[in-house]
C-alpha atoms as a PDB file:
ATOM      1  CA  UNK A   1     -46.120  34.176 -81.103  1.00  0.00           C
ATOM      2  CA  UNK A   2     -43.934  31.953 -83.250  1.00  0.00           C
ATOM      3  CA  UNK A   3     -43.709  32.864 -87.264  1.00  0.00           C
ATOM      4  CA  UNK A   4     -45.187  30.710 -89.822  1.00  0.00           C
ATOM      5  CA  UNK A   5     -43.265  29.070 -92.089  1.00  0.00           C
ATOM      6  CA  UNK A   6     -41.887  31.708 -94.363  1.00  0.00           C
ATOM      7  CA  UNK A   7     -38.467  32.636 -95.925  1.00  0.00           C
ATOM      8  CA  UNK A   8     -39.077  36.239 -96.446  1.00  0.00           C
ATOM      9  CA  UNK A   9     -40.136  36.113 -92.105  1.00  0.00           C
ATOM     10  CA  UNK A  10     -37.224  34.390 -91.263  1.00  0.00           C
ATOM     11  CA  UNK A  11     -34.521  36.173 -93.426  1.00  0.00           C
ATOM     12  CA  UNK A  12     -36.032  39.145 -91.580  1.00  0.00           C
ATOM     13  CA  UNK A  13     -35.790  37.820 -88.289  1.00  0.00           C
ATOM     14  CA  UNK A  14     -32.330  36.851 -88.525  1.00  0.00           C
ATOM     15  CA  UNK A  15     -31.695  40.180 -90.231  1.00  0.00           C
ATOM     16  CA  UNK A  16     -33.161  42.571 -87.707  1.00  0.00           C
ATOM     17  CA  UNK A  17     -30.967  40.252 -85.002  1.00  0.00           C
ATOM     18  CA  UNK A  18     -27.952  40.243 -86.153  1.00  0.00           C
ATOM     19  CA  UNK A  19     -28.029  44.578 -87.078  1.00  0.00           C
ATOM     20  CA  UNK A  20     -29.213  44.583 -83.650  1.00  0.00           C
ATOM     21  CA  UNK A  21     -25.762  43.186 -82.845  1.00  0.00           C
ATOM     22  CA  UNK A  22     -23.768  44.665 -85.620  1.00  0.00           C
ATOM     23  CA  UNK A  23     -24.365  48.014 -84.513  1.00  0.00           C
ATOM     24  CA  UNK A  24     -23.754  47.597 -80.727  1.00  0.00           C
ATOM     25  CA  UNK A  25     -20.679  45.282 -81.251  1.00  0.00           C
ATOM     26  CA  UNK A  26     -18.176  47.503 -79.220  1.00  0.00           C
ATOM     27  CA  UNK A  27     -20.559  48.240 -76.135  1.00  0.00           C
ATOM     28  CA  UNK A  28     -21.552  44.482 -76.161  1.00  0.00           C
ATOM     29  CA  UNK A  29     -18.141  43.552 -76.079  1.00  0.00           C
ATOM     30  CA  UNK A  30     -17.075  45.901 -73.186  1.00  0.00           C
ATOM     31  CA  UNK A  31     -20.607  44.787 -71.520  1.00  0.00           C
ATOM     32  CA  UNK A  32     -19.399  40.994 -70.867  1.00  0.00           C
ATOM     33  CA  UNK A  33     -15.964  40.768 -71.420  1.00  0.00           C
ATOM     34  CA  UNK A  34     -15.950  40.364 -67.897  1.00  0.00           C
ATOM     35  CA  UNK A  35     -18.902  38.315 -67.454  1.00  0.00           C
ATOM     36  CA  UNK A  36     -18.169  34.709 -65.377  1.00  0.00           C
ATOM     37  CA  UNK A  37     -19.277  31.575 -67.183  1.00  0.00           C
ATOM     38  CA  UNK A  38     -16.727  29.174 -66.136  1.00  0.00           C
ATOM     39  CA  UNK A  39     -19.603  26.852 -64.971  1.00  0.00           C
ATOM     40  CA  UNK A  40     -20.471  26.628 -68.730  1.00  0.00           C
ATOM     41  CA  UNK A  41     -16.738  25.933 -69.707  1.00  0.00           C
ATOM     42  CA  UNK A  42     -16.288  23.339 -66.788  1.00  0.00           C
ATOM     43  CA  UNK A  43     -19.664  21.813 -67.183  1.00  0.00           C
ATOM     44  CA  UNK A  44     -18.640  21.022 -71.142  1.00  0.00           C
ATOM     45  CA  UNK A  45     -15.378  20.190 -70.409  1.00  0.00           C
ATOM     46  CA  UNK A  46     -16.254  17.938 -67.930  1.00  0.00           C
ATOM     47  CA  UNK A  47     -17.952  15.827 -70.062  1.00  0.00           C
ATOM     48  CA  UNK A  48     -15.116  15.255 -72.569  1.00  0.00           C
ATOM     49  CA  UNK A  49     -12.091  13.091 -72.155  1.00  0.00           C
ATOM     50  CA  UNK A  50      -9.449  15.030 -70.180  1.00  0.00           C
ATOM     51  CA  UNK A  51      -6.116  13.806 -72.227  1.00  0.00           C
ATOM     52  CA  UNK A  52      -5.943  15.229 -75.584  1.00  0.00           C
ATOM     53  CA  UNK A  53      -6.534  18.876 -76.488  1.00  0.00           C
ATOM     54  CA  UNK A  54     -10.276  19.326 -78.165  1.00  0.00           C
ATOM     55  CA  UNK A  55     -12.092  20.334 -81.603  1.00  0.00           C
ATOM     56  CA  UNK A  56     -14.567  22.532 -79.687  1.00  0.00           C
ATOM     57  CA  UNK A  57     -16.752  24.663 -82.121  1.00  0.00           C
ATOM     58  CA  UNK A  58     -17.984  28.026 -80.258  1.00  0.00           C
ATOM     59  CA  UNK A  59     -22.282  28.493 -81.628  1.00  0.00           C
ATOM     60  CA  UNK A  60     -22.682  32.280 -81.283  1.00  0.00           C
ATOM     61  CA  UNK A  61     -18.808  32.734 -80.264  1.00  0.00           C
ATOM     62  CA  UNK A  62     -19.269  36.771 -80.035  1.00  0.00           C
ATOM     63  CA  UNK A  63     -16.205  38.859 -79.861  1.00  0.00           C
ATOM     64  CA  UNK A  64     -14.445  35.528 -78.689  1.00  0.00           C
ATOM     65  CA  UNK A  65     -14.177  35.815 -74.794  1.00  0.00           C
ATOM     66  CA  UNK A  66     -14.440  32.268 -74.532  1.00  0.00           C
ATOM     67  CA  UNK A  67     -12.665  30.924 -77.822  1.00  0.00           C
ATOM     68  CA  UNK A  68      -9.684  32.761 -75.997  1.00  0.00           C
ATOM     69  CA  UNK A  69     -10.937  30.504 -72.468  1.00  0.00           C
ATOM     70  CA  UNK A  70     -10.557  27.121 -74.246  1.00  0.00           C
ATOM     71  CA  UNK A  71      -7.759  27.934 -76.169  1.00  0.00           C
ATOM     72  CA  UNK A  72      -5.831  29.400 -72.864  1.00  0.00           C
ATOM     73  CA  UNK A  73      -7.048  25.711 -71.770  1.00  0.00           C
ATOM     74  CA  UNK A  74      -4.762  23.728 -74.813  1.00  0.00           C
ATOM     75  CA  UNK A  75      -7.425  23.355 -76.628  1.00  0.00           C
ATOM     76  CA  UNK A  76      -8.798  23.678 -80.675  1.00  0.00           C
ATOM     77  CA  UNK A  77     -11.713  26.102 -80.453  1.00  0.00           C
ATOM     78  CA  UNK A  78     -12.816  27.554 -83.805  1.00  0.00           C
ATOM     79  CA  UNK A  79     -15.334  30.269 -83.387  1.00  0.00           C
ATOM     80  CA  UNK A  80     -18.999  30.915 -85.521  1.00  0.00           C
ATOM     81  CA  UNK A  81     -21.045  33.946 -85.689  1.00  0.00           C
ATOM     82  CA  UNK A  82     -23.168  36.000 -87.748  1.00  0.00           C
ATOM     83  CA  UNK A  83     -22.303  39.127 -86.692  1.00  0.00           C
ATOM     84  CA  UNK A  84     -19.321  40.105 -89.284  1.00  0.00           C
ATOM     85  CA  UNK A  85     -18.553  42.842 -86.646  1.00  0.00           C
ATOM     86  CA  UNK A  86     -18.088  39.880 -83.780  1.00  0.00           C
ATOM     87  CA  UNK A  87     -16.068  37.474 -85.842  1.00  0.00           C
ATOM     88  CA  UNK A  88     -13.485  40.025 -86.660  1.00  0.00           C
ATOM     89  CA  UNK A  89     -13.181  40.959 -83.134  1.00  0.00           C
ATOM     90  CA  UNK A  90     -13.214  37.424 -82.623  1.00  0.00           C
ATOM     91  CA  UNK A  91     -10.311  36.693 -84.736  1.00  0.00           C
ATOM     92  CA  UNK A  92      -8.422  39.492 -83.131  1.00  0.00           C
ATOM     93  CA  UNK A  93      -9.054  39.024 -79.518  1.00  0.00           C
ATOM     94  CA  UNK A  94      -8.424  35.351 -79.533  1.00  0.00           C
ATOM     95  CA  UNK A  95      -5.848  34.283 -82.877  1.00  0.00           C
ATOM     96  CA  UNK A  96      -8.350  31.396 -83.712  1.00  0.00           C
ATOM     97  CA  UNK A  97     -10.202  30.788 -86.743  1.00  0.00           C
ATOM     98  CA  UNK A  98     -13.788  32.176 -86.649  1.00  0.00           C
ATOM     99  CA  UNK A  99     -16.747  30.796 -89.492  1.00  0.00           C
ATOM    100  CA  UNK A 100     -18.796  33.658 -90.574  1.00  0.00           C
ATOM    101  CA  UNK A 101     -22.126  31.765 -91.088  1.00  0.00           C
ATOM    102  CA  UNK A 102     -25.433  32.169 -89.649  1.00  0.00           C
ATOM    103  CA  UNK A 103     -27.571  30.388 -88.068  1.00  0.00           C
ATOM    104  CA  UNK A 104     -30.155  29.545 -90.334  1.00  0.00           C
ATOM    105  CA  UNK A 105     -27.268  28.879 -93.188  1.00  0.00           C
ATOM    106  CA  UNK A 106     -24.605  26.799 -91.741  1.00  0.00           C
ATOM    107  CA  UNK A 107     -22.265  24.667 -93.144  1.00  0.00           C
ATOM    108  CA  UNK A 108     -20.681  22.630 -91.049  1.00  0.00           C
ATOM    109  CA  UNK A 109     -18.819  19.156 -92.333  1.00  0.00           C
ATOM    110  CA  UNK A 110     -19.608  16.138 -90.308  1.00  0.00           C
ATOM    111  CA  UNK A 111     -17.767  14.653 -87.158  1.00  0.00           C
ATOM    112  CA  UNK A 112     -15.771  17.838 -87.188  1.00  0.00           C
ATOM    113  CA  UNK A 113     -15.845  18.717 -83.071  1.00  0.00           C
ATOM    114  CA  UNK A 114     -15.857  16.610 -80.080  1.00  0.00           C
ATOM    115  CA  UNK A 115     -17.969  19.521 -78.004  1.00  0.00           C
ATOM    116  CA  UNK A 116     -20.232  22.323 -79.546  1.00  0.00           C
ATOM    117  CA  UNK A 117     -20.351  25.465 -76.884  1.00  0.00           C
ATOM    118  CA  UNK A 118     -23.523  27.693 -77.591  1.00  0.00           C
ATOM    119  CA  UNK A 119     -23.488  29.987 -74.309  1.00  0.00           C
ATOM    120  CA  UNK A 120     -26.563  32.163 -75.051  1.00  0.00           C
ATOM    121  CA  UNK A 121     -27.027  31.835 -78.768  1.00  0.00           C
ATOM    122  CA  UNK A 122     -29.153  28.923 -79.330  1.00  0.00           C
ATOM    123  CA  UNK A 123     -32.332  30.697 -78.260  1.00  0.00           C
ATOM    124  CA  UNK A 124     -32.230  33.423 -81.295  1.00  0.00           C
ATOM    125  CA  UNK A 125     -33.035  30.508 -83.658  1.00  0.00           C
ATOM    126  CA  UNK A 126     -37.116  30.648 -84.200  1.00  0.00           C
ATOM    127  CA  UNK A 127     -38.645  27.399 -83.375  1.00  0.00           C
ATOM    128  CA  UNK A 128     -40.089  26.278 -86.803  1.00  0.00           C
ATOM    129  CA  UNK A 129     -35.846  25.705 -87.699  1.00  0.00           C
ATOM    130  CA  UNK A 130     -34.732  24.639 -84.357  1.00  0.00           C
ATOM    131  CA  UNK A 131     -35.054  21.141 -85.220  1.00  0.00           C
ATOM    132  CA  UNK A 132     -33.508  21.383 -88.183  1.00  0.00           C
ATOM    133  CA  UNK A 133     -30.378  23.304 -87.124  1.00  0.00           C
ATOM    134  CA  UNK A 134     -30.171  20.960 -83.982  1.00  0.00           C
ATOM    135  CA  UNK A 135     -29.624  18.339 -86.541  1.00  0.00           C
ATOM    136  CA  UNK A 136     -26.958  20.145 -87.910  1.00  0.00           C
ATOM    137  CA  UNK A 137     -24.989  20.836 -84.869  1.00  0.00           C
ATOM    138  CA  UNK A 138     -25.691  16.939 -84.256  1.00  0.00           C
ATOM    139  CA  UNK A 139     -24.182  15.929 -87.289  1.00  0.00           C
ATOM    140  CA  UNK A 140     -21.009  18.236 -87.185  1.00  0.00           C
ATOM    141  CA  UNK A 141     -20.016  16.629 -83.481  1.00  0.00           C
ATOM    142  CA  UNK A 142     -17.697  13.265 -83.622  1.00  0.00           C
ATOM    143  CA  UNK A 143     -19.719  10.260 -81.684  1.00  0.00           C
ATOM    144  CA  UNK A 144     -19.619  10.747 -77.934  1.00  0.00           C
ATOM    145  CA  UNK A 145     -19.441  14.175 -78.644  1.00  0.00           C
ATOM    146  CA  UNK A 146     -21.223  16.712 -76.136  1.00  0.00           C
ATOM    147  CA  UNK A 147     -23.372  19.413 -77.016  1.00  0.00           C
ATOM    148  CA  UNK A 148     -23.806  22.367 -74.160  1.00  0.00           C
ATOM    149  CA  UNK A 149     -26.486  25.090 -74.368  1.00  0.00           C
ATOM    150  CA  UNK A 150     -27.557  28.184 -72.156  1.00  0.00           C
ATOM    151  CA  UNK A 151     -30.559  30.124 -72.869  1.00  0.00           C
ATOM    152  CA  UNK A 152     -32.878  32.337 -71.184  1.00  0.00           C
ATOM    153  CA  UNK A 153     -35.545  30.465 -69.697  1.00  0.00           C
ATOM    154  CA  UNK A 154     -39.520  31.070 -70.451  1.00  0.00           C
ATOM    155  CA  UNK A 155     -41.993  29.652 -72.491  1.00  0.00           C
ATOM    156  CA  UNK A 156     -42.935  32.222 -75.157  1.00  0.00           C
ATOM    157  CA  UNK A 157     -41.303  33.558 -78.507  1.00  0.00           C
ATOM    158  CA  UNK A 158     -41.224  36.402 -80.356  1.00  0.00           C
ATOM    159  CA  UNK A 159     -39.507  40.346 -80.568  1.00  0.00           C
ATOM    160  CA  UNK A 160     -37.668  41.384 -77.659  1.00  0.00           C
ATOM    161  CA  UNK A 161     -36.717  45.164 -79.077  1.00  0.00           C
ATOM    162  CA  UNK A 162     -34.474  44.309 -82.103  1.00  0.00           C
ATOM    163  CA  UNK A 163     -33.754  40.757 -81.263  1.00  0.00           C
ATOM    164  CA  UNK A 164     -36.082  37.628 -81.967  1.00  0.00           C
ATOM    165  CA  UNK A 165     -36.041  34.888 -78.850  1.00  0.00           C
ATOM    166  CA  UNK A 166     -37.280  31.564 -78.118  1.00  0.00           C
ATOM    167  CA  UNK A 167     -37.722  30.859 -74.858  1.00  0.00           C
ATOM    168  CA  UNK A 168     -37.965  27.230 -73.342  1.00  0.00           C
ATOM    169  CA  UNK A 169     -38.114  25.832 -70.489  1.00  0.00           C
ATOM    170  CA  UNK A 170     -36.490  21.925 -69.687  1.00  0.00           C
ATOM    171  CA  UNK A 171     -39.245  19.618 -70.601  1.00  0.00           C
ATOM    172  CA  UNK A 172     -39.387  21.637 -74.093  1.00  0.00           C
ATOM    173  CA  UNK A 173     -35.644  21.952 -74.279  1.00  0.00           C
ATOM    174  CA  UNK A 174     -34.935  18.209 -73.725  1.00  0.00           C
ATOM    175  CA  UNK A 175     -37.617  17.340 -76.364  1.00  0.00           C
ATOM    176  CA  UNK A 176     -36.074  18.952 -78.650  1.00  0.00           C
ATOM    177  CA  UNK A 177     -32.567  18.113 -78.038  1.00  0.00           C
ATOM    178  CA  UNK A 178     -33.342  14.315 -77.857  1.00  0.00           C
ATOM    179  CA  UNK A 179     -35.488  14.464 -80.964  1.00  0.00           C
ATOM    180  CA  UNK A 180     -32.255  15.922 -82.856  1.00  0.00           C
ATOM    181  CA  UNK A 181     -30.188  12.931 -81.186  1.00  0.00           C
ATOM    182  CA  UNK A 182     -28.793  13.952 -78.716  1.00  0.00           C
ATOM    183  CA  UNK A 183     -29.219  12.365 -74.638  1.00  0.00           C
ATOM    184  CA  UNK A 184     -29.336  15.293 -72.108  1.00  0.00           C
ATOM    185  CA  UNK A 185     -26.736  14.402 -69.044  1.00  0.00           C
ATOM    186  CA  UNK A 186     -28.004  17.008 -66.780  1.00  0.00           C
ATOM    187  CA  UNK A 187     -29.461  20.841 -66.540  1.00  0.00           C
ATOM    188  CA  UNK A 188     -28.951  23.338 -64.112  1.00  0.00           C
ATOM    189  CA  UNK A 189     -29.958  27.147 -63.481  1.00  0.00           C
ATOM    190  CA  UNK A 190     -27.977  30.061 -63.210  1.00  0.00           C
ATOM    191  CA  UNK A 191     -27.148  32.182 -61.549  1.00  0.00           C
ATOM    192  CA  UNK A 192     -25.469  30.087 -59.368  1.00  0.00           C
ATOM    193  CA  UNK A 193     -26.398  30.039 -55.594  1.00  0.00           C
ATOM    194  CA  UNK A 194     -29.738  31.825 -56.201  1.00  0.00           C
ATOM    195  CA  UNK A 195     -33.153  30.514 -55.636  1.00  0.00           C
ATOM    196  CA  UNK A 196     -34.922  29.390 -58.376  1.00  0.00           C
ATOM    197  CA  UNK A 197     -36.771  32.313 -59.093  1.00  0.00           C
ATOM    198  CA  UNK A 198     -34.029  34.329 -59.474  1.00  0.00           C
ATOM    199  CA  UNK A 199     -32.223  31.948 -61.938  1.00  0.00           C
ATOM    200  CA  UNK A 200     -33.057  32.986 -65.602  1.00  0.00           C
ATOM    201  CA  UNK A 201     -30.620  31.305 -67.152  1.00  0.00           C
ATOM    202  CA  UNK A 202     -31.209  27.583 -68.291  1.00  0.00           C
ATOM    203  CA  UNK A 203     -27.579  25.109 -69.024  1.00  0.00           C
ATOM    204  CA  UNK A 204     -28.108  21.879 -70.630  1.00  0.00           C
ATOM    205  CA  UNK A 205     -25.129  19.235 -71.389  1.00  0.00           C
ATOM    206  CA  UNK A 206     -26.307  16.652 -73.880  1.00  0.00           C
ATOM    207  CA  UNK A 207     -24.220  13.818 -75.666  1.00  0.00           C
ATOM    208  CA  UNK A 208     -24.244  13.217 -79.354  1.00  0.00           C
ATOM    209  CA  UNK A 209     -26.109   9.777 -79.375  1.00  0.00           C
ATOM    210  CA  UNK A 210     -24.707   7.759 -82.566  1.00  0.00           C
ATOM    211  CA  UNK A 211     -26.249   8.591 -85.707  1.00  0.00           C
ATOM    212  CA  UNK A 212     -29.291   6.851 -86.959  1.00  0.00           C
ATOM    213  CA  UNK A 213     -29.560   5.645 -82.940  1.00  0.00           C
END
């Protein structure tokens, strides 16, 4: 069920998350170094001009797989975690600059990125501060810029072991993205090539509608 409204809750929540993660950093890494999510990459990319390299700001960047992807790719990625353990492994795997901020606490300046990459990240943030850290991410991306998202689909919330999920299907998804601004371009499931009910994953690309639109 989703927490009331309650700092002492939600400190805990992202707490308990993030140890869950700080104390499994090296297996997670070795767990999906490998992993394939050039569909994710692409489907951003895609949606961005093509002739200049890119401000791209990695949500939940890990130990920096893909911060290493874009940069390999001539672009600007700068990485953000919460997980002190990730960003230094972040920094070290990839040589780009890595924001230690979480979630819940971000500071971000405004029109700082042209895309915002959160590949299974967004969907630790409890729904009661979804909106409000939407707006955030809305306000840090330059106008046109384009906002991707993957998250395990589902419509409940709550503990999963030591880590706190929100799980949404589309309908809920897009309301919340377009209430934060932002106009979804399209969706799709992964894995791809699978029938639907053996897709779990959920990818949204949304653009960064103008603010006060």
């Amino acid at each position: 069920m989703p927490i009331e409204n309650d700092s002492a809750s939600l400190d805990e929540i992202e707490s308990i998350t993030l140890s869950h993660y700080e104390n499994r950093a090296t297996s997670f890494w070795q767990g999906t170094r490998d992993h394939d999510v050039s569909q994710n990459i692409e489907s951003l990319l895609q949606a961005l001009p093509k002739d200049k390299p890119l401000d791209i700001l990695d949500f939940g960047c890990g130990p920096g797989r893909d911060l290493q992807t874009f940069k390999s790719l001539g672009h600007q990625p700068v990485g953000l975690d919460g997980s002190k353990a990730f960003c230094q492994m972040a920094e070290e795997f990839s040589e780009c600059p890595v924001l230690h901020q979480q979630f819940l606490s971000l500071e971000l300046k405004e029109n700082s990125f042209d895309g915002i990459f959160a590949n299974a990240s967004l969907f630790h943030i409890p729904s009661i501060e979804l909106a409000r850290v939407l707006g955030q991410l809305h306000r840090a991306l330059r106008s046109g810029g384009v906002f991707f998202s993957s998250n395990p689909r589902g419509n409940t919330e709550g503990w999963q072991g030591e880590r706190y999920g929100h799980y949404m299907e589309i309908e809920s998804s897009r309301a919340y993205l377009e209430n934060a601004g932002f106009k979804v371009i399209h969706h799709y499931y992964r894995p791809e090539g699978q029938p639907l009910e053996q897709q779990p994953w959920l990818a949204i690309v949304s653009e960064a509608l103008p603010k006060g639109s």
